[in-house]
Protein backbone atom coordinates (compact mmCIF):
# COMPACT_ATOMS: atom_id res chain seq x y z
CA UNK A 1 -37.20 95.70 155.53
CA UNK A 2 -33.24 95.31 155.96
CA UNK A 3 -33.01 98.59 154.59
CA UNK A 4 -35.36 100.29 156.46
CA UNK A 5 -33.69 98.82 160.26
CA UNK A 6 -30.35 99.92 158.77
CA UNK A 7 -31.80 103.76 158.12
CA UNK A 8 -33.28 103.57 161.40
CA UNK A 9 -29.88 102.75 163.09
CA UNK A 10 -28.07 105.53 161.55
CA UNK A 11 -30.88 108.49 162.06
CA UNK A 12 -32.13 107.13 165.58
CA UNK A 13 -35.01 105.73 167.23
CA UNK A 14 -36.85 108.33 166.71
CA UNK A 15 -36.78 108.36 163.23
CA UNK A 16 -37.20 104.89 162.38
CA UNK A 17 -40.88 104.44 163.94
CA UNK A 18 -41.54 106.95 161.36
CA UNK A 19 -39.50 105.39 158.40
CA UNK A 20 -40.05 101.71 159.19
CA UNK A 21 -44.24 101.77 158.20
CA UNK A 22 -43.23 103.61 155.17
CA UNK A 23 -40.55 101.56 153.70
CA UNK A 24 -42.71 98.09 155.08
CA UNK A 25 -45.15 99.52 153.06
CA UNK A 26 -42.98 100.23 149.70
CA UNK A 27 -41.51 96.59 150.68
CA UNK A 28 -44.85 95.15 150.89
CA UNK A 29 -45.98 96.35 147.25
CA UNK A 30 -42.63 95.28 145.79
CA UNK A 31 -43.61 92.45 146.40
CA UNK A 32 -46.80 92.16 145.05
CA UNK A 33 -45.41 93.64 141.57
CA UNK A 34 -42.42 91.02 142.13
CA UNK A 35 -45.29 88.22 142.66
CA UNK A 36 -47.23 89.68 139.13
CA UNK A 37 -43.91 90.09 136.78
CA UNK A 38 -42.67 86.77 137.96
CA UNK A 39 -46.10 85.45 136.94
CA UNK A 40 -46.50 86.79 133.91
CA UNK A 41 -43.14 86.30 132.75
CA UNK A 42 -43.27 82.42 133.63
CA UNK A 43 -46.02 82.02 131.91
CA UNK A 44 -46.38 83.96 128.89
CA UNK A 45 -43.04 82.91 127.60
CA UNK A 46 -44.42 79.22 127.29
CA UNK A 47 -47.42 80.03 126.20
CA UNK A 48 -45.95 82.74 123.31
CA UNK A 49 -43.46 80.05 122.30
CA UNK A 50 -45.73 77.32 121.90
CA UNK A 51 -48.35 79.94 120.08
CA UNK A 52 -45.39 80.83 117.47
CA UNK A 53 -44.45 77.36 116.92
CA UNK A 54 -47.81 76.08 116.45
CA UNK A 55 -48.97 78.87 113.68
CA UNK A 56 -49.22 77.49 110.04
CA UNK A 57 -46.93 78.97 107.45
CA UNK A 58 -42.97 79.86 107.50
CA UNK A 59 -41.16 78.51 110.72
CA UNK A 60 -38.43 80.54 112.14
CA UNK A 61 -34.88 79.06 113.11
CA UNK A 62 -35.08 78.63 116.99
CA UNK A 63 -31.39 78.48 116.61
CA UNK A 64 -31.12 81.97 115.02
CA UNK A 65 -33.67 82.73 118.02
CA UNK A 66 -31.27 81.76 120.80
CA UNK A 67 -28.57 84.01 119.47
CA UNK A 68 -30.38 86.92 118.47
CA UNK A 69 -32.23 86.28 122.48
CA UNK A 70 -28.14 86.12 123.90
CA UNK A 71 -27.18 89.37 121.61
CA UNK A 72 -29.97 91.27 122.79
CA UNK A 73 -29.26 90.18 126.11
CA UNK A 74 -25.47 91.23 125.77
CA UNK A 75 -26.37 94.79 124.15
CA UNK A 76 -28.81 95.59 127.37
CA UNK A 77 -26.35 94.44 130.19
CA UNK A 78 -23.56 97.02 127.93
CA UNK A 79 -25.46 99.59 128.51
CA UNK A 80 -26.88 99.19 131.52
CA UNK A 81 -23.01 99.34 133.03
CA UNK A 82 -22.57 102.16 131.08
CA UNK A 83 -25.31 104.01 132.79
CA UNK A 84 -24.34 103.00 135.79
CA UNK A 85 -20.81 104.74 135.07
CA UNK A 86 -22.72 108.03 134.22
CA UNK A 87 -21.78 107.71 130.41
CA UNK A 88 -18.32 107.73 131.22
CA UNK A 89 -16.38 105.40 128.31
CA UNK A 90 -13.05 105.68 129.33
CA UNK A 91 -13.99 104.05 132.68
CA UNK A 92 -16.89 101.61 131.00
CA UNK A 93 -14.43 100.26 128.45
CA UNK A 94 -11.56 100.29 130.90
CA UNK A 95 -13.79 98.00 133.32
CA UNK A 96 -14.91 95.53 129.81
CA UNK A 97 -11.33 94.93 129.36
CA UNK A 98 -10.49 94.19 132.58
CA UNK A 99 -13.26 92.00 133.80
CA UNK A 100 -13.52 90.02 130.58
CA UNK A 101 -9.60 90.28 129.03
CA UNK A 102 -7.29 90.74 131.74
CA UNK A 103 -9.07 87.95 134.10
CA UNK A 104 -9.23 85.65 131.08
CA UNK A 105 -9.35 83.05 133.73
CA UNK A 106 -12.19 84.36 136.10
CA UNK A 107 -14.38 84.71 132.10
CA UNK A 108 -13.34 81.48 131.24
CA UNK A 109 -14.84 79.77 133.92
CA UNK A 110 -18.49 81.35 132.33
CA UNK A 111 -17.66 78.45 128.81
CA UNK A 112 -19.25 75.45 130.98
CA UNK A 113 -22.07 77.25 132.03
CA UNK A 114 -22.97 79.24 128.67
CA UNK A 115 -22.31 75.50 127.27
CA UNK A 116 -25.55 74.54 128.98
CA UNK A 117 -27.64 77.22 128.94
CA UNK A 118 -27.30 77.42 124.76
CA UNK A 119 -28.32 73.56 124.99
CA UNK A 120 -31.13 74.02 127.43
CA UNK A 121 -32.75 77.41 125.62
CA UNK A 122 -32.39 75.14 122.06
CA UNK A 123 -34.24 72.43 124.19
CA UNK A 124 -36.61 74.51 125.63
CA UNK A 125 -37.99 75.18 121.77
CA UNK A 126 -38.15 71.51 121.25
CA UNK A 127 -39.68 70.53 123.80
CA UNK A 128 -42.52 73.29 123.83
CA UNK A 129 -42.94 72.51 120.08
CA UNK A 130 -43.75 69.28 121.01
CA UNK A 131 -46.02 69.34 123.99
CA UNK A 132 -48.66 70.98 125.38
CA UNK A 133 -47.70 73.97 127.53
CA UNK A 134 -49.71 73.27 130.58
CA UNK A 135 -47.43 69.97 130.19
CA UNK A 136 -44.54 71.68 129.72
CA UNK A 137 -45.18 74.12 132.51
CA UNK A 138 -45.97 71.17 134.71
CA UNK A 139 -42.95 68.76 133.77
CA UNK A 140 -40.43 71.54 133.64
CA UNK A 141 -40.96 71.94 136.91
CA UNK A 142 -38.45 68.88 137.63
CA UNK A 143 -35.78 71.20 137.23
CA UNK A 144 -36.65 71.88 141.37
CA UNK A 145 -35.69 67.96 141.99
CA UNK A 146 -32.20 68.75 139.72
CA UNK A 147 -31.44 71.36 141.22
CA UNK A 148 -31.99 69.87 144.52
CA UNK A 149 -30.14 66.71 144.30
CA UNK A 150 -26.92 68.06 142.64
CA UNK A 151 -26.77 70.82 145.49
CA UNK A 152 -26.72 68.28 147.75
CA UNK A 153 -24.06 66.44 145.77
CA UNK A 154 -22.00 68.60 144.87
CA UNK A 155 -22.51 71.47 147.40
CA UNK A 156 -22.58 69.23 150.21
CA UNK A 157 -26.11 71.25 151.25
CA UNK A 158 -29.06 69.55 153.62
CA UNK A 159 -32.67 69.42 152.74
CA UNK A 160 -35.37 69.97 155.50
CA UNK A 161 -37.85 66.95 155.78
CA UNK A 162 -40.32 68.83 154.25
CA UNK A 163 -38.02 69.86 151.30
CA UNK A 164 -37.27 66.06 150.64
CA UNK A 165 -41.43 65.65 150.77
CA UNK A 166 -42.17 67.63 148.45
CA UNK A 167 -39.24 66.35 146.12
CA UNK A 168 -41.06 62.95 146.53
CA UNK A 169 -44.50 64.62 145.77
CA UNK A 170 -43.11 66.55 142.50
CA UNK A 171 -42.10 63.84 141.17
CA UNK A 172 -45.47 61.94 141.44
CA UNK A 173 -47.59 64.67 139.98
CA UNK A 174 -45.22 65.10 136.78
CA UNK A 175 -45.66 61.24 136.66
CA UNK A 176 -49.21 61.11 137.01
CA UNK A 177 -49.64 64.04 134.26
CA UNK A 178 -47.19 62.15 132.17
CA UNK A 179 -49.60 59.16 132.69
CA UNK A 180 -52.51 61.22 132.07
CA UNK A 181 -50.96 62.09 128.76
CA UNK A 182 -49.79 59.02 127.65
CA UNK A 183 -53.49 57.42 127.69
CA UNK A 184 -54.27 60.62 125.52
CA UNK A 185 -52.15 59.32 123.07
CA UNK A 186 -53.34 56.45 123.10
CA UNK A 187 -56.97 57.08 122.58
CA UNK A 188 -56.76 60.08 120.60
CA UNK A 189 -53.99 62.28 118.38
CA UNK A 190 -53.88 65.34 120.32
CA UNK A 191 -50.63 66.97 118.85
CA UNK A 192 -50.37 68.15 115.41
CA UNK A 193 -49.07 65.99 112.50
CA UNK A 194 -45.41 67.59 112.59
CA UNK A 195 -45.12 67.07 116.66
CA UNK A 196 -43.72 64.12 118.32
CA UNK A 197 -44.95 63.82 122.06
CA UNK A 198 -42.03 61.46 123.25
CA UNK A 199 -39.10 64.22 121.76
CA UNK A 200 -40.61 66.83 123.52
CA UNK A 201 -40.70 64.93 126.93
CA UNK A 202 -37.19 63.65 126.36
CA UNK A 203 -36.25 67.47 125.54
CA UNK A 204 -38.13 68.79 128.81
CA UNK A 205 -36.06 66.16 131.39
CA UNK A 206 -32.57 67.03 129.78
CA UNK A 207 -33.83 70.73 129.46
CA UNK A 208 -34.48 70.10 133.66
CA UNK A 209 -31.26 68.34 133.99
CA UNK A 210 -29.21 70.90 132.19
CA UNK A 211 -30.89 73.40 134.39
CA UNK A 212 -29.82 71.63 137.84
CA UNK A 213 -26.59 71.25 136.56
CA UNK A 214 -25.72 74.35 135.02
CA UNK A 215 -27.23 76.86 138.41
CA UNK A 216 -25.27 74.52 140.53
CA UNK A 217 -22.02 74.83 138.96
CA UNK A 218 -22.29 78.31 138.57
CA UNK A 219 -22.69 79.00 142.31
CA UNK A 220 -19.69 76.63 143.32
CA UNK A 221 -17.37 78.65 140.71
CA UNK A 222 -18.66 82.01 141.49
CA UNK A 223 -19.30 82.03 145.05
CA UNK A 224 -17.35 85.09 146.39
CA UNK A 225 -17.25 86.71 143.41
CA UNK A 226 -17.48 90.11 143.27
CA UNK A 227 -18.58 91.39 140.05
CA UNK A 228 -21.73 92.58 139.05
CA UNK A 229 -24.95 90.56 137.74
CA UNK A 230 -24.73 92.59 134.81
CA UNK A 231 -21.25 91.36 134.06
CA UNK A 232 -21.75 87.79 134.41
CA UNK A 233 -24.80 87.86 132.43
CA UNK A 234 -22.02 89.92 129.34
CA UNK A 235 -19.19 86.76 130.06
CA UNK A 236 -22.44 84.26 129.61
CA UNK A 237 -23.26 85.78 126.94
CA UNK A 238 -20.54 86.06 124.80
CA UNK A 239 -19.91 82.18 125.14
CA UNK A 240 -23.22 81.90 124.66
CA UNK A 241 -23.42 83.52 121.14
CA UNK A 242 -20.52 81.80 120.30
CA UNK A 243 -21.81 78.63 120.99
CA UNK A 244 -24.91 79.54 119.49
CA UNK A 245 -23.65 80.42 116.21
CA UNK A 246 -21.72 76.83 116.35
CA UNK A 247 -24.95 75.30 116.95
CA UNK A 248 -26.79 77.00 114.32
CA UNK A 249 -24.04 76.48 111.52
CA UNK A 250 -24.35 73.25 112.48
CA UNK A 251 -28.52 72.31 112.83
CA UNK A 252 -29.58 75.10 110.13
CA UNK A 253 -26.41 75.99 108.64
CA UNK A 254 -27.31 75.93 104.96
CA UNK A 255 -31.33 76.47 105.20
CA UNK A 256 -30.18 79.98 106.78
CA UNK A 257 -27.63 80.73 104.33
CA UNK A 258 -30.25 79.73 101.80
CA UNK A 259 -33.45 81.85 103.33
CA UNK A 260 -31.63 84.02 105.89
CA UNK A 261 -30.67 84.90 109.69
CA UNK A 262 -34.26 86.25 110.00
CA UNK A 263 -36.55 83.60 107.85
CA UNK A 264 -39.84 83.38 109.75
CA UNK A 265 -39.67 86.31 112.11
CA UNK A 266 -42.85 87.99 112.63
CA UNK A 267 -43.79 90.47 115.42
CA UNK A 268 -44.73 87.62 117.70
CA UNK A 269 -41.78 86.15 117.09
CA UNK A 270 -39.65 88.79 118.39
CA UNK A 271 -41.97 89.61 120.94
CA UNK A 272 -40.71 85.94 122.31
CA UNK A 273 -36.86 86.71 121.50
CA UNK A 274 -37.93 90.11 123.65
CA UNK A 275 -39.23 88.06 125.97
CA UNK A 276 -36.38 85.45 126.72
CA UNK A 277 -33.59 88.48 126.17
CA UNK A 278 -35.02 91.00 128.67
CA UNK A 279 -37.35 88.39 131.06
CA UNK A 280 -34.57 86.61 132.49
CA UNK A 281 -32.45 90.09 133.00
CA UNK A 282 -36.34 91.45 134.67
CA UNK A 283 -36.43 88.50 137.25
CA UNK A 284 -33.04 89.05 138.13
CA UNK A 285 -33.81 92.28 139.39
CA UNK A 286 -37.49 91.42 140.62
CA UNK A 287 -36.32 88.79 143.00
CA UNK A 288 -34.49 90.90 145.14
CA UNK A 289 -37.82 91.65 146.86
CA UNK A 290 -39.59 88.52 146.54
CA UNK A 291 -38.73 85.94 148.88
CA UNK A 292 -38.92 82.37 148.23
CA UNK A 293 -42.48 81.30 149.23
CA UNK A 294 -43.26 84.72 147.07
CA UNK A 295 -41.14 82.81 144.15
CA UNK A 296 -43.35 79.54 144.50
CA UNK A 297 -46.50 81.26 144.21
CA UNK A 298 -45.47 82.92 141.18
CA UNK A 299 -44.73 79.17 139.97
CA UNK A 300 -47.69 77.59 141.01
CA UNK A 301 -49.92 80.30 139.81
CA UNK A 302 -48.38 80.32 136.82
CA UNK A 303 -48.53 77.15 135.78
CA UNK A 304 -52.99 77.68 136.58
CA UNK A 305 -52.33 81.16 134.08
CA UNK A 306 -50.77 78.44 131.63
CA UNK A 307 -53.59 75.62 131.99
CA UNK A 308 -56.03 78.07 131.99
CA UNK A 309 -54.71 79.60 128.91
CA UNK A 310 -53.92 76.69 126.87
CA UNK A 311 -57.45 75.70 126.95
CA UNK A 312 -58.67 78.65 125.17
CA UNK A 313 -55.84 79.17 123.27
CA UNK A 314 -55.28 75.35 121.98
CA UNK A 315 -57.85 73.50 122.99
CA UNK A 316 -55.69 71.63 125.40
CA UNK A 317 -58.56 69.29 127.74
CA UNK A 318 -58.07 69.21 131.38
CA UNK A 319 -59.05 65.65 133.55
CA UNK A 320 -59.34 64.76 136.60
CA UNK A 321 -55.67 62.77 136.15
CA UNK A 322 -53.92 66.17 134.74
CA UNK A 323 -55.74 68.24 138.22
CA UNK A 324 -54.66 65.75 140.36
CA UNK A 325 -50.87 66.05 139.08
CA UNK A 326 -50.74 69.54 138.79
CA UNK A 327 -52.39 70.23 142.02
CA UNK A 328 -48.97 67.87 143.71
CA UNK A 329 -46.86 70.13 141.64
CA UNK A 330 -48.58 73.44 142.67
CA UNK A 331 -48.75 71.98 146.34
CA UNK A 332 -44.48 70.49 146.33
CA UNK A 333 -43.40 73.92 144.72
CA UNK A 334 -44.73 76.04 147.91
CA UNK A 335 -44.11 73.20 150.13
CA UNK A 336 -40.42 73.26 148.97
CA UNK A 337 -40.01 76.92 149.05
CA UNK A 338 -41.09 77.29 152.91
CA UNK A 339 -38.19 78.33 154.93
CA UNK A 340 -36.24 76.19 157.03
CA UNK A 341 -36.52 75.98 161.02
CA UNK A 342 -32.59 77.75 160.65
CA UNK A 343 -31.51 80.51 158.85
CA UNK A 344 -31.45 80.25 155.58
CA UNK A 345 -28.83 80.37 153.49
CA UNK A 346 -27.56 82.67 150.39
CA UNK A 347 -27.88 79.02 148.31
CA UNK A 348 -31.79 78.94 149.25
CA UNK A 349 -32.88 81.00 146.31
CA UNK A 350 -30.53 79.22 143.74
CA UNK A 351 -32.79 75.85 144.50
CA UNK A 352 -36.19 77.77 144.35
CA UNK A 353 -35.67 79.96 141.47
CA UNK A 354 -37.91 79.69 138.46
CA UNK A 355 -37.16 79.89 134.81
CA UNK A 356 -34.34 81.53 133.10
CA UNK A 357 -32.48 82.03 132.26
CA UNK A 358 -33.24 81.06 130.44
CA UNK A 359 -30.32 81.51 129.08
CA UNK A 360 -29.94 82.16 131.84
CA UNK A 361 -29.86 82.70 130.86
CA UNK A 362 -29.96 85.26 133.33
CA UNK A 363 -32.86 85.62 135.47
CA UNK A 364 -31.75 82.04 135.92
CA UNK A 365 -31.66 80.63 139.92
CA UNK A 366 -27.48 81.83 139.53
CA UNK A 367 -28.18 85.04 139.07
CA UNK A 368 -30.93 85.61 142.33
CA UNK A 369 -28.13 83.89 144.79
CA UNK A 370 -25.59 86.46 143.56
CA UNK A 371 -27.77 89.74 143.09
CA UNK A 372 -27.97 91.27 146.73
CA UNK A 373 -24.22 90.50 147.28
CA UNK A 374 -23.18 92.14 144.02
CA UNK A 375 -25.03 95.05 144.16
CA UNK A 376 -24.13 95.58 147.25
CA UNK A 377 -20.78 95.30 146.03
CA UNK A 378 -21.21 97.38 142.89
CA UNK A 379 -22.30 100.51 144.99
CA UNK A 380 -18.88 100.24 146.80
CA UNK A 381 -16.86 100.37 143.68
């Protein structure tokens, strides 16, 4: 729409009656294709993780996983600078060495950050090979309530009534499905012999608090920064590889050296590597035209895709307890991402976002508060 005002502006009056319907119209089905890739992406990430993990036979290393998902993503945002710069080296490596080497300082900021993310992707495979996705889904969205309360502590940033409501009621329906699944336990063994129900919850809530900390952070050291998404998402991931290979020398270190970097991988495997690499990157971009009550209908619907899904896919039961927590979830997520009376600010989308960067990465809530502003920013250079 901003785009469309801004045409109209330069061309006259006359001119914009006639651009405005067309670009409200390209605007409007942006943003239904935003709404159905956020979706999907949300979603079938969980629900292909927990699939792969679940499968008898040879396990991959998730370890290997993260770094292979933080190469991958390295390699894409590399060349997608280098298209940018028409193919020109000279000028693609000239701007690497610059943005990464010469402002050490400015890249070393990125270690903290990448830090967290390699712990919370690592987590993220715990915790979904120990619980149900539709409980996953449901739990993980906690990371809202992180979020939320560290931007407030250490961002100094005000909550609407409303916003502070449905923190309250998000919290009650991951407790009540927590509940739900607790007396499931109890009566009946719904996880496989090799899963342990209370290491996947206690992965989840340090997966959500690793999350709230990390998006946080990353807007208080980065705010007025101009460099590109694409370049912060390289800096992240170079720490992040680094720190993944650390990790996995240090989990798997001598089972990989024994069976391999790629034991386990199957095409559904690296369909989920594909997935976490590229998905994050995808949302980055996609968010650009969705605006936050579009981003918490993509959450809540997917976590119904993931529910729905699970109980075809693994037999997962649905209650009247697990409805009645998921439905406050569903209903707090929208509820949280209504706008406020005032204008909102640039910080809004960093304590809506969904999931992620991972590892995220990138299409992480640090990367949608940034995206206009560096683009916008990019196109200048």
């Amino acid at each position: 729409m901003a785009g469309g005002n801004n045409n109209g502006q330069g061309t006259g009056v006359g001119e914009e009656k006639t651009a405005s319907p067309r670009q409200s119209e390209v605007n409007r089905k942006l943003k239904y294709i935003s709404l159905a890739i956020l979706v999907v992406q949300n979603a079938s990430l969980i629900l292909s993780i927990r699939y792969v993990r679940t499968l008898p036979g040879d396990r991959f290393f998730t370890t290997s996983a993260v770094v292979m998902a933080e190469v991958l993503k390295v390699l894409t945002c590399l060349l997608i600078i280098l298209f940018q710069r028409k193919g020109n080296l000279k000028e693609f490596i000239v701007l690497q060495y610059n943005s990464i080497v010469i402002q050490y300082k400015d890249t070393l900021k990125l270690a903290v950050p990448a830090l967290i993310y390699t712990l919370q992707n690592n987590l993220q495979y715990v915790a979904i090979s120990n619980l149900p996705a539709a409980t996953f889904q449901v739990t993980y969205q906690l990371k809202i309530l992180t979020t939320a309360l560290f931007s407030v502590l250490m961002l100094r940033k005000s909550l609407s009534r409303i916003q502070w409501l449905s923190l309250l009621l998000l919290f009650a329906g991951v407790a009540i499905v927590q509940l739900e699944q607790e007396g499931k336990q109890k009566e009946t063994t719904v996880t496989g012999p090799s899963q342990n129900y209370a290491k996947g919850l206690v992965a989840v809530i340090v997966s959500c608090l690793s999350s709230g900390f990390a998006g946080v952070y990353f807007e208080k050291i980065l705010k007025g920064s101009s460099a590109s998404v694409w370049m912060r998402n390289i800096q992240l991931g170079i720490f992040g590889t680094l720190l993944g290979l650390l990790g996995m020398w240090w989990n798997d270190g001598l089972a990989i050296a024994e069976k391999g970097f790629l034991f386990g991988y199957t095409p559904m495997v690296w369909g989920v590597i594909f997935n976490q690499a590229f998905g994050g990157l995808l949302v980055a971009v996609v968010v650009k035209y969705a605006d936050n009550i579009l981003k918490g209908f993509a959450t809540s619907f997917s976590i119904i895709v993931s529910t729905v899904v699970s109980v075809y896919l693994f037999g997962f039961h649905v209650d009247l307890l697990f409805t009645l927590g998921a439905g406050l979830v569903i209903g707090a997520v929208y509820m949280y991402s209504l706008p406020k009376a005032a204008a909102p600010s640039p910080s809004t989308a960093t304590l809506s976002s969904s999931s992620h960067s991972l590892a995220d990465g990138a299409g992480d809530s640090e990367t949608e508060a940034f995206l206009p502003k560096s683009s916008e920013k990019e196109k200048g250079c």
